[in-house]
C-alpha atoms as a PDB file:
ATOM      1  CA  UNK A   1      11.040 -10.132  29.209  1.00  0.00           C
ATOM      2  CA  UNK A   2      13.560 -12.502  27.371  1.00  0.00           C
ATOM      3  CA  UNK A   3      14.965 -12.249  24.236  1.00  0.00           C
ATOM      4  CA  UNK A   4      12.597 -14.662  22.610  1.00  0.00           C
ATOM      5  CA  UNK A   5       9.658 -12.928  24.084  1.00  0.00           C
ATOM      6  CA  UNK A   6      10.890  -9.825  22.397  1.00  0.00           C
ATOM      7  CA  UNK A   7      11.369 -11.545  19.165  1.00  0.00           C
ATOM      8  CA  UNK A   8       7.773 -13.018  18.762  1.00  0.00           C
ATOM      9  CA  UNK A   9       6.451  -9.522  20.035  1.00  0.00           C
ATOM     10  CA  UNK A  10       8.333  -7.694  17.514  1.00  0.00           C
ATOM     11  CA  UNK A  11       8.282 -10.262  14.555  1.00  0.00           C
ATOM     12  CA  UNK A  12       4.789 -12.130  14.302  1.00  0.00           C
ATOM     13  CA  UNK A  13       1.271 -11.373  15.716  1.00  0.00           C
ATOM     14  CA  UNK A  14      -0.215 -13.320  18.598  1.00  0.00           C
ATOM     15  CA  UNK A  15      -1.775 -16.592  15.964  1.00  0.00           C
ATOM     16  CA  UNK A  16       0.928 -16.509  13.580  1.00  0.00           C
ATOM     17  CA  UNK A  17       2.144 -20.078  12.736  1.00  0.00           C
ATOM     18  CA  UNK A  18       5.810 -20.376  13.010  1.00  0.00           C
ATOM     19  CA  UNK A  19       8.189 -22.871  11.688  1.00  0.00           C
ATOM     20  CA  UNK A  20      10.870 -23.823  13.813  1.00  0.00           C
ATOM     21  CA  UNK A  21      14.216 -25.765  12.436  1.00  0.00           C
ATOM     22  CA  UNK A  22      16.946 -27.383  14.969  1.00  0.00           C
ATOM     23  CA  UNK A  23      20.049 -28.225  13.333  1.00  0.00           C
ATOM     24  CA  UNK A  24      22.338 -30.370  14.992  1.00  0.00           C
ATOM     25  CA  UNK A  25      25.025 -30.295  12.301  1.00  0.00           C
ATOM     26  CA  UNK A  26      27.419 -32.532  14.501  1.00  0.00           C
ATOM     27  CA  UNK A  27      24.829 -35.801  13.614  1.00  0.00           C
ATOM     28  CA  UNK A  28      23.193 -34.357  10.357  1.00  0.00           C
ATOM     29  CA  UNK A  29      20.128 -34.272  12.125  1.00  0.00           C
ATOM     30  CA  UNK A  30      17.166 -31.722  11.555  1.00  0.00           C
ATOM     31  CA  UNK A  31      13.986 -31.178  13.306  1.00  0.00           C
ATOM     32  CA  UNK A  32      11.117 -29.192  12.635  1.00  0.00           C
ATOM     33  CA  UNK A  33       8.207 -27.813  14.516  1.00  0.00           C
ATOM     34  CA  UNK A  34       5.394 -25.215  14.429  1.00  0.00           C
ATOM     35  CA  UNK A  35       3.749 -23.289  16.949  1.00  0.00           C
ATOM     36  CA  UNK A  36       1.566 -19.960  17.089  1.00  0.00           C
ATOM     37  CA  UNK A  37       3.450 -17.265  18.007  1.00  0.00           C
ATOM     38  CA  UNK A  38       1.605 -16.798  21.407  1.00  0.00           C
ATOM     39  CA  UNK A  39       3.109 -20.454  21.861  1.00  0.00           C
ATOM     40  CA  UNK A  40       6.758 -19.835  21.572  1.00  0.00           C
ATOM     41  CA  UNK A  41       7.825 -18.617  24.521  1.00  0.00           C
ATOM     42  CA  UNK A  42       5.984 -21.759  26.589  1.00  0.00           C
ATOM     43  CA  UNK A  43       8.583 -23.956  24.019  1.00  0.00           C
ATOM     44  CA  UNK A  44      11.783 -22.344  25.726  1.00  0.00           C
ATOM     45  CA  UNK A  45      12.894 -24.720  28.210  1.00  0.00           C
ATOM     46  CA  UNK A  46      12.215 -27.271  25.610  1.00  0.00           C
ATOM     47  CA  UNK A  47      14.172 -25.691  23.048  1.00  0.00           C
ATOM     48  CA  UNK A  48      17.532 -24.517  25.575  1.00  0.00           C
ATOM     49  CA  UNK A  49      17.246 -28.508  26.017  1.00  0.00           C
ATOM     50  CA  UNK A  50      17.716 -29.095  22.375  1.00  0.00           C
ATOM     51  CA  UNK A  51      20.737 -26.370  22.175  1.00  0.00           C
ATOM     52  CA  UNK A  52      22.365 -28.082  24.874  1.00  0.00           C
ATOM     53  CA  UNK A  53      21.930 -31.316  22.875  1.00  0.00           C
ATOM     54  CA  UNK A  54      23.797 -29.915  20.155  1.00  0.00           C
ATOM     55  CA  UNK A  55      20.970 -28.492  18.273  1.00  0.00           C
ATOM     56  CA  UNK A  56      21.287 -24.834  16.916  1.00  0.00           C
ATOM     57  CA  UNK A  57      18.033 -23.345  16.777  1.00  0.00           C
ATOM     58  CA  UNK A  58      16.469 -21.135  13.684  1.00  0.00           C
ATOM     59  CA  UNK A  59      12.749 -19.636  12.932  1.00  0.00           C
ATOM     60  CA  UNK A  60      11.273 -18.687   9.976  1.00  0.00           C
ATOM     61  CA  UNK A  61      10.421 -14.710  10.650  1.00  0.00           C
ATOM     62  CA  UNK A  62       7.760 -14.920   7.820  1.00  0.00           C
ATOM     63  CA  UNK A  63       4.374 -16.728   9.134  1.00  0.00           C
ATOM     64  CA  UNK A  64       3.738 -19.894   7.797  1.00  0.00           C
ATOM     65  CA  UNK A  65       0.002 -20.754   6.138  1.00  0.00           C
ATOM     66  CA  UNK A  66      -0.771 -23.593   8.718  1.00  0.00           C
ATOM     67  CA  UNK A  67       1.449 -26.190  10.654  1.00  0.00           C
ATOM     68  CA  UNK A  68       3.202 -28.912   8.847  1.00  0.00           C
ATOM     69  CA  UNK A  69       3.994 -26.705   5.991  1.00  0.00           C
ATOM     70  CA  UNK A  70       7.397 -25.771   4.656  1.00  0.00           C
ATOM     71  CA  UNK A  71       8.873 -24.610   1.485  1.00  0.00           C
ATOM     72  CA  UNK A  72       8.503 -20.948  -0.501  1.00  0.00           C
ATOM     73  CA  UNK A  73       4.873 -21.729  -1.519  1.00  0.00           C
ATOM     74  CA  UNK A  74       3.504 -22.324   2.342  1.00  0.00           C
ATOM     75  CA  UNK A  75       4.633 -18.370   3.276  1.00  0.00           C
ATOM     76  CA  UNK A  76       1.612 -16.373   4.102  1.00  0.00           C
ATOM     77  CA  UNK A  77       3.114 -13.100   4.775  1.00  0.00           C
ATOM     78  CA  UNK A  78       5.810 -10.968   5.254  1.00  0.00           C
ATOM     79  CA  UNK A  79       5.458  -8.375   8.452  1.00  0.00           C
ATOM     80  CA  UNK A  80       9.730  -8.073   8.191  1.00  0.00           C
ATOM     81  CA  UNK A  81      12.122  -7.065   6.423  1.00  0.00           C
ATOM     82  CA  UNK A  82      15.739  -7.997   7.775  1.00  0.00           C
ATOM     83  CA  UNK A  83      19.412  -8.411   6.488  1.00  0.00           C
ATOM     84  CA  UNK A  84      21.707 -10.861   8.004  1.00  0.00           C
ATOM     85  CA  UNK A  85      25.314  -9.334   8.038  1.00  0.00           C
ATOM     86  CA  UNK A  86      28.699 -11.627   8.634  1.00  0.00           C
ATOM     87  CA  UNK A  87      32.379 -11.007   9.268  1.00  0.00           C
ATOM     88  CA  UNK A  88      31.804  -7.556  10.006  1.00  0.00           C
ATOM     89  CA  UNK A  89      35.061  -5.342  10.644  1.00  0.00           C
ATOM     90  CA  UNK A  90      33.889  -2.785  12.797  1.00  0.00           C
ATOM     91  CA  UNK A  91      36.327   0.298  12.703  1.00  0.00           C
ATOM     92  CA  UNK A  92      36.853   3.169  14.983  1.00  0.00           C
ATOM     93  CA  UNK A  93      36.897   0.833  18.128  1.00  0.00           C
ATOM     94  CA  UNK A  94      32.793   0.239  17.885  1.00  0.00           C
ATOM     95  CA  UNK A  95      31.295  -2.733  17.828  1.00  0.00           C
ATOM     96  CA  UNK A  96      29.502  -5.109  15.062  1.00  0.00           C
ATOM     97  CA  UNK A  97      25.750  -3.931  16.055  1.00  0.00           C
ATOM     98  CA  UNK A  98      26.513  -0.214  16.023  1.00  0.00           C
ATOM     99  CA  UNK A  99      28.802  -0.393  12.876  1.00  0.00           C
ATOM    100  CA  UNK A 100      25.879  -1.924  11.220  1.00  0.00           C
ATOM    101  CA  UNK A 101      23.482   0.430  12.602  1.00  0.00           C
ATOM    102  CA  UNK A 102      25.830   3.402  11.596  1.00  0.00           C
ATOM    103  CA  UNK A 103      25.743   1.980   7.921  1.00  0.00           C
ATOM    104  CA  UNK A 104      21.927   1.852   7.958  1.00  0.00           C
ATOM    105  CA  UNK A 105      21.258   5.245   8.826  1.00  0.00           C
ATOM    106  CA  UNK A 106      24.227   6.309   6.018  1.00  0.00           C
ATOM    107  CA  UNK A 107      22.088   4.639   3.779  1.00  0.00           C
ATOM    108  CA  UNK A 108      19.365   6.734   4.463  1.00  0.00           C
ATOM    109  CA  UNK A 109      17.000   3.762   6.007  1.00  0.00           C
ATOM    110  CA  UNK A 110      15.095   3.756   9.508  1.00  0.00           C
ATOM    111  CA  UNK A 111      17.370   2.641  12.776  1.00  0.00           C
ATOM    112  CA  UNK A 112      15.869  -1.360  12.387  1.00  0.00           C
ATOM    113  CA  UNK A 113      13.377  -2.529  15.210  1.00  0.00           C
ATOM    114  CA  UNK A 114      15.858  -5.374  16.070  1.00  0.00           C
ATOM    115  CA  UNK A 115      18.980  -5.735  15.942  1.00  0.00           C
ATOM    116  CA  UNK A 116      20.601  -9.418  17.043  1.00  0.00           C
ATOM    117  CA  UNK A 117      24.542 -10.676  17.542  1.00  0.00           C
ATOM    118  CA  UNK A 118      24.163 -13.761  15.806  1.00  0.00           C
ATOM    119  CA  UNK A 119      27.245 -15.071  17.644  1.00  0.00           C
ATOM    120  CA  UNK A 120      29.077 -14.538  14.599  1.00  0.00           C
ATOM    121  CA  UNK A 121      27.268 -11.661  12.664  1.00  0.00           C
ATOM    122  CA  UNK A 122      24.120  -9.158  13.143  1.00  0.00           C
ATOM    123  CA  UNK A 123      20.746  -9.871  11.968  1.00  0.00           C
ATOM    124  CA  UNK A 124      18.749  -6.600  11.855  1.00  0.00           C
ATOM    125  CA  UNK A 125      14.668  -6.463  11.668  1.00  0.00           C
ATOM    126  CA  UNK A 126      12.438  -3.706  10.619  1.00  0.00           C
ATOM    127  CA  UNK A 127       8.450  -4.363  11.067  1.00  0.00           C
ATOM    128  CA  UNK A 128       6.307  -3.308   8.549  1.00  0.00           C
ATOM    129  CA  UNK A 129       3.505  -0.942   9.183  1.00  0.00           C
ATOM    130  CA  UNK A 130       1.521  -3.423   6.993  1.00  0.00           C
ATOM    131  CA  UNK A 131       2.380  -7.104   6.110  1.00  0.00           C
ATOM    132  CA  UNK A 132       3.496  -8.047   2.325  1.00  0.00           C
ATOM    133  CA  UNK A 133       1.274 -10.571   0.973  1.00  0.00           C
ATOM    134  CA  UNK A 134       2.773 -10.700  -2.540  1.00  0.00           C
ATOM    135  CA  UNK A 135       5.980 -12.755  -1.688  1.00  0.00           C
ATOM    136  CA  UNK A 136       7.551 -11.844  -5.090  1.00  0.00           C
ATOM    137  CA  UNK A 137       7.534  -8.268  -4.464  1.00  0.00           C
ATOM    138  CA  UNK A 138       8.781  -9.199  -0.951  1.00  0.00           C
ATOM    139  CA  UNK A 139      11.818 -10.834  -2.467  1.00  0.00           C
ATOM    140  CA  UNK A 140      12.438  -7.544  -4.536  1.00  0.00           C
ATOM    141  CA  UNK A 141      12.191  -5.432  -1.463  1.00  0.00           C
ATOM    142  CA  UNK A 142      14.787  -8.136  -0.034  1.00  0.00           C
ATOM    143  CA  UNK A 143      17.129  -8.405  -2.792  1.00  0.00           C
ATOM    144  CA  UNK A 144      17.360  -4.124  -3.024  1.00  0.00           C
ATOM    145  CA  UNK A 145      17.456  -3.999   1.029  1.00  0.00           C
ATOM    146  CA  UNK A 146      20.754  -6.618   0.606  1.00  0.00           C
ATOM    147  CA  UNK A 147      22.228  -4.945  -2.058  1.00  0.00           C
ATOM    148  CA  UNK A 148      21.863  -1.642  -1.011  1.00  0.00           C
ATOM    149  CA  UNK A 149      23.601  -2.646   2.462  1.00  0.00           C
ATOM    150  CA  UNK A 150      25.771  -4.905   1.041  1.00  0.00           C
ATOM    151  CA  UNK A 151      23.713  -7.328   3.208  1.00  0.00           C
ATOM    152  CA  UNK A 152      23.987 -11.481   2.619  1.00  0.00           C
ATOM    153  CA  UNK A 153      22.554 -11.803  -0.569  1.00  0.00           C
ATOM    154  CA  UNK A 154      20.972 -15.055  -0.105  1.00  0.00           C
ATOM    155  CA  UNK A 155      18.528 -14.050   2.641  1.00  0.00           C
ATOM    156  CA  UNK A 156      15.777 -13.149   0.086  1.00  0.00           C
ATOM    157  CA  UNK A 157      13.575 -16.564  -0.058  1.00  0.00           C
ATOM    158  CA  UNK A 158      10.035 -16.544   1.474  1.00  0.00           C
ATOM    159  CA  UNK A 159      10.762 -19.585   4.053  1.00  0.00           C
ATOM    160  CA  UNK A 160      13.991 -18.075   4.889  1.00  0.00           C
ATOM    161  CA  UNK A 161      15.333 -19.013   8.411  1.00  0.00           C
ATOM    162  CA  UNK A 162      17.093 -17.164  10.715  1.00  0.00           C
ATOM    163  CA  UNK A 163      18.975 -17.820  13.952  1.00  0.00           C
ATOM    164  CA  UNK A 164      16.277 -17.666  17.065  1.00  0.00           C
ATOM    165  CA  UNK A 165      17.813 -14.968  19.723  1.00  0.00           C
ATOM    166  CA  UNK A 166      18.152 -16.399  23.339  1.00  0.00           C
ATOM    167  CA  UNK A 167      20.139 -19.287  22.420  1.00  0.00           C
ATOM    168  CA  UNK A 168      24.205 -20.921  21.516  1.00  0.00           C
ATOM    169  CA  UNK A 169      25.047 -20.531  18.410  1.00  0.00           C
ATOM    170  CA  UNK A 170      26.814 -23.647  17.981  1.00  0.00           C
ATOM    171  CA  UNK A 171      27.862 -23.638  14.015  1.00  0.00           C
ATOM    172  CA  UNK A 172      31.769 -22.430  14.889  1.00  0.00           C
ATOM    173  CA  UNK A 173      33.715 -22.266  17.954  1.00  0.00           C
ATOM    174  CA  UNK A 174      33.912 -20.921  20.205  1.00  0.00           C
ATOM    175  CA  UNK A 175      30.060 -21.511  20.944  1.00  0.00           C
ATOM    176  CA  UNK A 176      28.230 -18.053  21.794  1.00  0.00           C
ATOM    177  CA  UNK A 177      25.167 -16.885  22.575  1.00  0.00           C
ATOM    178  CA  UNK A 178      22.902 -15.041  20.319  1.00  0.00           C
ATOM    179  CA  UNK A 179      21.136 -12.258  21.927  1.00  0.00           C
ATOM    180  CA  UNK A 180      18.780  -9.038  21.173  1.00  0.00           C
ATOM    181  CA  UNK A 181      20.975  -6.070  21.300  1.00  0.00           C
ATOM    182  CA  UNK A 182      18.743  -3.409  20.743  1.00  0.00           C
ATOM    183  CA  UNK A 183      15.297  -3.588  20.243  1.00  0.00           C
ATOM    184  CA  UNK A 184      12.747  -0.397  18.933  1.00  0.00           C
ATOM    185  CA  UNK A 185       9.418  -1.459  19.106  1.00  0.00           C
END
């Protein structure tokens, strides 16, 4: 299974609509698109196409009401919670994923069901046992979650995106992928 197979298992439900958002920061050039879930994995080729192009590829983890539709107000649900975590200094000779899993279970909070090198960072993931409709208690839950692990504060918006797994992570050099490191589904 790849990585963005795992993602869209772990993340959405088979007719989730998901907003996708290719930033080629080289030519100020953004794209969007929207799929179902059950879709996303067909768009892969397509989308390692785009990366090559110069394109760095995000996703918005929270389901979108219908295709087309971006912005706070066009956020159905929440089924995740997740913190995005950069310049990490990992001590003790471990790495950035299991320092940030060590701090996460200090904390007192459930090993996440995802946990992603960035190429620069961690993002971690934990699914919900039932999905948040009210998107301003969402942001609470957010804002709390970042706080509490001294997370990136700004990851707390409803359309929030987040860099897709499986592809380069092209925003610094050098260029590296961005892959599922552990995964507890």
């Amino acid at each position: 299974m790849t990585d963005l197979e795992k993602y869209c298992k772990t993340v959405y439900e088979p007719a989730d609509v998901v907003e996708l958002r290719l930033i080629n920061k080289r030519d100020d050039v953004r794209k969007k698109k929207w799929t179902f879930a059950k879709d996303m994995p067909q768009m892969e080729t397509e989308l390692k196409k785009l990366n090559q192009q110069g394109y760095c590829v995000y996703v918005g983890p929270n389901p979108r009401k219908s295709k087309g539709l971006s912005g706070d107000d066009n956020v159905l649900l929440a089924r995740c919670l997740f913190c995005d975590f950069d310049h990490i200094e990992p001590l003790d000779g471990c790495g950035p994923a299991e320092f940030v899993t060590c701090e996460i279970i200090e904390a007192g909070l459930p090993e996440p069901n995802l946990v992603i090198n960035s190429g620069h960072g961690i993002h971690t993931y934990w699914r919900l046992s039932e999905p948040i409709t009210d998107m301003n208690r969402w942001r609470q839950i957010q804002e709390k979650l970042n706080h509490t692990l001294k997370a990136d504060s700004s990851i707390k918006n409803a359309e929030r995106i987040m860099r897709l797994p499986g592809f380069l992570n092209l925003k610094f050099k050098p260029f590296v992928e961005s892959f599922i490191v552990y995964e507890n589904i």
